[in-house]
N, C-alpha and C. Protein backbone atom coordinates (compact mmCIF):
# COMPACT_ATOMS: atom_id res chain seq x y z
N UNK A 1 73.67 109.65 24.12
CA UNK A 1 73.05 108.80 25.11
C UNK A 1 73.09 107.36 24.63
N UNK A 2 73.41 106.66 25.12
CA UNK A 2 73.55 105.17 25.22
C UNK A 2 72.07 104.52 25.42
N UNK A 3 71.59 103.52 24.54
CA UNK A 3 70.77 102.60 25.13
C UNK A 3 70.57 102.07 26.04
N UNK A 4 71.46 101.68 26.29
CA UNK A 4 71.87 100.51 27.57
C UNK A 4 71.67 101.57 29.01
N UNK A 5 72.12 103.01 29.01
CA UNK A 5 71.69 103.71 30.10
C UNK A 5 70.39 103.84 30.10
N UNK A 6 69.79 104.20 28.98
CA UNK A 6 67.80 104.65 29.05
C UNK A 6 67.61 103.20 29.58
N UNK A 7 67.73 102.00 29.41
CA UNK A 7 67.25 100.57 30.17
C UNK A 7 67.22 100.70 31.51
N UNK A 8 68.64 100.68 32.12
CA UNK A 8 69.06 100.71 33.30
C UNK A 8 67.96 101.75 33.85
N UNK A 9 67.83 103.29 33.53
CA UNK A 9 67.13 103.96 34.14
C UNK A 9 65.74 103.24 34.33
N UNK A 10 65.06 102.99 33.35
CA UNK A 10 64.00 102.52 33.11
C UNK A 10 63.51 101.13 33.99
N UNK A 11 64.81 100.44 33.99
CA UNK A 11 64.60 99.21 35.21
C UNK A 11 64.60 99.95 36.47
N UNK A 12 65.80 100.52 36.97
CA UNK A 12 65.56 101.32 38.43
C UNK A 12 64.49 101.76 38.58
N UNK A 13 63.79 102.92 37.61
CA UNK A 13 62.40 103.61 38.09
C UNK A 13 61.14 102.47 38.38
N UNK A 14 61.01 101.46 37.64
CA UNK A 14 60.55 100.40 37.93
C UNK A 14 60.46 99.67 39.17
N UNK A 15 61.59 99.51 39.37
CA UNK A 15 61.95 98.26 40.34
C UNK A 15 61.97 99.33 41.89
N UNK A 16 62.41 100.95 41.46
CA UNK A 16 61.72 101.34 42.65
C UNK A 16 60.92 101.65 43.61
N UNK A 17 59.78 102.05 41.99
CA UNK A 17 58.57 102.12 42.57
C UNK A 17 57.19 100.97 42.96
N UNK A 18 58.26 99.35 42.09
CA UNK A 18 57.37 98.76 42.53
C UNK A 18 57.24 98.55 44.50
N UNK A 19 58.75 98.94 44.85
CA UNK A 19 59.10 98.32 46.27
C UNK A 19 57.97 99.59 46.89
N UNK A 20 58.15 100.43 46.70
CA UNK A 20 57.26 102.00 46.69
C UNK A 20 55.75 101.76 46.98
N UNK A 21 55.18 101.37 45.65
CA UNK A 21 53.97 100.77 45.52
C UNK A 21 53.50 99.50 46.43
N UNK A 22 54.23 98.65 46.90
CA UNK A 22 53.69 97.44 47.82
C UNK A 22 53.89 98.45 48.67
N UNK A 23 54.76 99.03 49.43
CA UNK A 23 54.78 99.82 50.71
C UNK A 23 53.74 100.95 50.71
N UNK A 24 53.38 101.74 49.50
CA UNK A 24 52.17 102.33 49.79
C UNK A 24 50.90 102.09 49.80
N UNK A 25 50.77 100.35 49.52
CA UNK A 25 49.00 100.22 49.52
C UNK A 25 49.50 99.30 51.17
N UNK A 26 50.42 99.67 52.05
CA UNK A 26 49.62 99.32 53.29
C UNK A 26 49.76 99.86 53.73
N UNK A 27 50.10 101.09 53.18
CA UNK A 27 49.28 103.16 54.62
C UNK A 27 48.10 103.32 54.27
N UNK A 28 47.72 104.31 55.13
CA UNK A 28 46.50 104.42 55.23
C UNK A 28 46.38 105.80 54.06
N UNK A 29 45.06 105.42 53.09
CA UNK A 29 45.28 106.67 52.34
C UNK A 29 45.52 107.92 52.36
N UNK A 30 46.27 108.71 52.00
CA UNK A 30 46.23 110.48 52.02
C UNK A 30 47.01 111.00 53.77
N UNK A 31 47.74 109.53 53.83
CA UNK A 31 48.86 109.76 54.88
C UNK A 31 50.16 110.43 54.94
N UNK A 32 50.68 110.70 55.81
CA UNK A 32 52.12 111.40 55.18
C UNK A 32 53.09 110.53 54.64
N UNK A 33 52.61 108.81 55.42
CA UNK A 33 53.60 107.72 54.93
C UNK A 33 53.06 107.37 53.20
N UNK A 34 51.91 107.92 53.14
CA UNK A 34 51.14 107.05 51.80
C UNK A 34 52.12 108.31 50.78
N UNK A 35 51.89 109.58 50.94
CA UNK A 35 52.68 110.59 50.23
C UNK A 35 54.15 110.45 50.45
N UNK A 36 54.71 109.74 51.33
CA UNK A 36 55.83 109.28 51.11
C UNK A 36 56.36 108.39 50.19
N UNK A 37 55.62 107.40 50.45
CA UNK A 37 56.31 106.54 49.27
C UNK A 37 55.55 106.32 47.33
N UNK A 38 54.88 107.22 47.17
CA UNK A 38 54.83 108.05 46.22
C UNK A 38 55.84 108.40 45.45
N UNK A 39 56.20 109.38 46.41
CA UNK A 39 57.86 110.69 46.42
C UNK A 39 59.01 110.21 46.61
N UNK A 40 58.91 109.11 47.42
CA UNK A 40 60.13 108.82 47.92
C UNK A 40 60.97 108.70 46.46
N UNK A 41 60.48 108.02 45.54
CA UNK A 41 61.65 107.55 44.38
C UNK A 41 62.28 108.40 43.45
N UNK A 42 61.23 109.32 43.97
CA UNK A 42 61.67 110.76 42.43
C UNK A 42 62.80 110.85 42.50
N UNK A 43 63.48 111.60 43.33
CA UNK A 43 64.57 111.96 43.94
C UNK A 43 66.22 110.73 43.06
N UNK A 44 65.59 109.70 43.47
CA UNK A 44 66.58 108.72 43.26
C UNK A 44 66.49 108.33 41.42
N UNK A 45 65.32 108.70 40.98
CA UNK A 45 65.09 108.38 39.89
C UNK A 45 66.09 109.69 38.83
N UNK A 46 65.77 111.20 39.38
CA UNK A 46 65.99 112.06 38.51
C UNK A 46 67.75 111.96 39.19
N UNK A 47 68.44 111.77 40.16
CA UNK A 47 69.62 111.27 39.97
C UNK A 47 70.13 110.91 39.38
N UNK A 48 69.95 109.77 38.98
CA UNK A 48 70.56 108.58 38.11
C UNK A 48 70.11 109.17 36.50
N UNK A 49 69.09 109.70 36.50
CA UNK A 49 68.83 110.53 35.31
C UNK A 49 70.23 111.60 34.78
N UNK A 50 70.20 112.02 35.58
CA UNK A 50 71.36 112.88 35.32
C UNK A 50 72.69 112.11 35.47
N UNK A 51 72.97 111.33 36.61
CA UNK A 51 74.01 111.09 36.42
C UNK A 51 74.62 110.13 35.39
N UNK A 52 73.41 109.51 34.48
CA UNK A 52 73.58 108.48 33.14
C UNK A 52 73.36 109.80 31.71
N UNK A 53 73.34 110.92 32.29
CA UNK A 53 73.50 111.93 31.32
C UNK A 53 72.10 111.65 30.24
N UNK A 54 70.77 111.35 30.56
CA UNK A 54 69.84 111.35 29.52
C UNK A 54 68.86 112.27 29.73
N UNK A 55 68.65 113.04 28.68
CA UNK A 55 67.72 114.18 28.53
C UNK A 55 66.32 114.46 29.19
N UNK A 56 65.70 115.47 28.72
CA UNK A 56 64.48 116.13 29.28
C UNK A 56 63.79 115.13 28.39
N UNK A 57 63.70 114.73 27.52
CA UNK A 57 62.53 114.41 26.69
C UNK A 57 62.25 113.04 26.93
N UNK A 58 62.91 112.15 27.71
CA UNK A 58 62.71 110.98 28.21
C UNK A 58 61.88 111.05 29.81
N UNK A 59 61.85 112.27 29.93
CA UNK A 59 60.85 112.07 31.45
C UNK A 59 59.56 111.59 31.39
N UNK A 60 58.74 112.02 30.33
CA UNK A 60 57.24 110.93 30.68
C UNK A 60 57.22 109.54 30.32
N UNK A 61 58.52 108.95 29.81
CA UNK A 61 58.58 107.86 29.89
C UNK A 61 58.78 107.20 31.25
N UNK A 62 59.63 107.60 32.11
CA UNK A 62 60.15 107.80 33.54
C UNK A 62 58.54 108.00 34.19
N UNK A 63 58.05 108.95 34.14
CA UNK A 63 56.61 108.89 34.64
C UNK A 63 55.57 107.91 34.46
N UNK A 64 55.78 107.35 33.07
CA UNK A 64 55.10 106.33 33.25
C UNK A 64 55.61 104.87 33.65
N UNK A 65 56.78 104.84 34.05
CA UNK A 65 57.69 103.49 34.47
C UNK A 65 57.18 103.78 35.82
N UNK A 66 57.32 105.02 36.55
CA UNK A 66 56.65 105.01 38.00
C UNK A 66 55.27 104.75 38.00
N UNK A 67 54.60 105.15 37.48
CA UNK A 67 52.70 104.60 38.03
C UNK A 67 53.03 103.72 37.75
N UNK A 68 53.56 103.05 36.63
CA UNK A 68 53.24 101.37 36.54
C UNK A 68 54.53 100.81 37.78
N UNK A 69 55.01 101.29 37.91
CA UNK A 69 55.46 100.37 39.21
C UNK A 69 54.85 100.76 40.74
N UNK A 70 54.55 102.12 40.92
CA UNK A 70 53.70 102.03 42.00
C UNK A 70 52.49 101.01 41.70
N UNK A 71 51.48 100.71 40.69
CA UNK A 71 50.12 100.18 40.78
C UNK A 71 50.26 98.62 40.32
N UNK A 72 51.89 98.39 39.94
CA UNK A 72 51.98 97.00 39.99
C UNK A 72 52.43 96.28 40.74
N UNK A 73 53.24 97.22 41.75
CA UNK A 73 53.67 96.81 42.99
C UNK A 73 52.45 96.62 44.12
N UNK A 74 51.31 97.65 43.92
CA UNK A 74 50.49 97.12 45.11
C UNK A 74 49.66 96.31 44.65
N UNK A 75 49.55 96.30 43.53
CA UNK A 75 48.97 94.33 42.83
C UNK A 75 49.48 93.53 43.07
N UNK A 76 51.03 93.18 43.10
CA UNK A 76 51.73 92.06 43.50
C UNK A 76 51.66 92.01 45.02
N UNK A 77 51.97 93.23 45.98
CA UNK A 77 51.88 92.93 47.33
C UNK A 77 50.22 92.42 47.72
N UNK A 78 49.26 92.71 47.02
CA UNK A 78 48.08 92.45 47.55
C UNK A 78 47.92 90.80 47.07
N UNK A 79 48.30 90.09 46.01
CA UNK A 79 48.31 89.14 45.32
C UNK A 79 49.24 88.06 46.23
N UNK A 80 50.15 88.81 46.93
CA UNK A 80 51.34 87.93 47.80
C UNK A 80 50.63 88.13 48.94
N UNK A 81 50.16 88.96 49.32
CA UNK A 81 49.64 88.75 50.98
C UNK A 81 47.97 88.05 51.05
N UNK A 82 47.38 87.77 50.08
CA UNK A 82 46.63 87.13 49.93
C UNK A 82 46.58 85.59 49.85
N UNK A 83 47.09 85.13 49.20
CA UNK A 83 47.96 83.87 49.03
C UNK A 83 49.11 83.43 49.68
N UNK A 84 49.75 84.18 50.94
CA UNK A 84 50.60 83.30 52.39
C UNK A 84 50.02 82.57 53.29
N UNK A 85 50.82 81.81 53.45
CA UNK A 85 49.72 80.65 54.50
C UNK A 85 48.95 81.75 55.33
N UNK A 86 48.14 80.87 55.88
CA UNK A 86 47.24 81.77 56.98
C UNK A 86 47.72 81.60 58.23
N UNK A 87 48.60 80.37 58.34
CA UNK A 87 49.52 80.27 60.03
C UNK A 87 50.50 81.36 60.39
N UNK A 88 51.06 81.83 59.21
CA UNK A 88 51.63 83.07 59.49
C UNK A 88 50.69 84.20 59.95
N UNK A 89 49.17 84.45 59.41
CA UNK A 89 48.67 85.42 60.29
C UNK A 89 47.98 85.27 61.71
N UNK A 90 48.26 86.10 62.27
CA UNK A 90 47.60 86.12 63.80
C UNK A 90 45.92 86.86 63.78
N UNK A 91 45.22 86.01 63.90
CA UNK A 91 43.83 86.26 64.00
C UNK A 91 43.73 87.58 65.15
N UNK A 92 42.95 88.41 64.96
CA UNK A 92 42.85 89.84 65.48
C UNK A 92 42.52 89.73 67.04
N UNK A 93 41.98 88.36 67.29
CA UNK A 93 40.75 88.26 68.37
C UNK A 93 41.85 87.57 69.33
N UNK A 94 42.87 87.08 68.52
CA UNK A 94 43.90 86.31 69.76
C UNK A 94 44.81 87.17 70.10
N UNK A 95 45.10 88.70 69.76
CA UNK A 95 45.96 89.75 69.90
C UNK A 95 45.17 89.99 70.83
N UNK A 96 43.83 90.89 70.74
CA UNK A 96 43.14 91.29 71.84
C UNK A 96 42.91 90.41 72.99
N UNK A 97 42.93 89.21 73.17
CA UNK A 97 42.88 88.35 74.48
C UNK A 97 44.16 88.39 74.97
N UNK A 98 45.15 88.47 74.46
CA UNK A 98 46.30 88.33 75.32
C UNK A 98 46.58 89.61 75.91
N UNK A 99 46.25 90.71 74.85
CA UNK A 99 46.55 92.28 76.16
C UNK A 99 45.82 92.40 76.87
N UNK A 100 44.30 92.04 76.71
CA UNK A 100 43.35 92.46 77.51
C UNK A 100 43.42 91.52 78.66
N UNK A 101 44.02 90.08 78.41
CA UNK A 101 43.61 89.11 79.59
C UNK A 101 45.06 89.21 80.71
């Protein structure tokens, strides 16, 4: 096994689950979308696992590259949607006047 493949894996599981993690802290908890993007990365993760040929004994490292990118991804999405202008959001009360009126 090559170094340079355990990285690569290790960035992908990362970088997937951070996209993962912003997309799952805006479902609603214990949803099928929230258990989606959870799951969604395994799949793509134990792929590339195999197809970079690196062993069983590197998976809880892999496990822990995913929580930390699911729970740093919905830190950064909560940290970014907190801090965008506010002209980009539409106040709740001007949605409801325009369907209702």
């Amino acid at each position: 096994m090559n170094e340079l493949h355990l990285t690569e894996l290790v960035v992908a599981a990362l970088a997937l689950n951070l996209i993962a993690g912003a997309w799952r802290s805006t479902q609603r908890r214990l949803s099928w979308r929230w258990f989606l993007a959870i799951h969604l990365p395994i799949p793509f993760v134990i792929g590339l696992r195999l197809l970079l040929d690196i062993g069983w004994s590197w998976i809880p490292l892999m496990v822990v590259c995913a929580l930390t990118g699911q729970l740093l991804g919905a830190w950064l999405f909560g940290l970014w949607s907190a801090h965008r202008p506010q002209a980009l959001a539409v106040p709740v009360a001007q949605t409801e006047e325009a369907t209702s009126g």
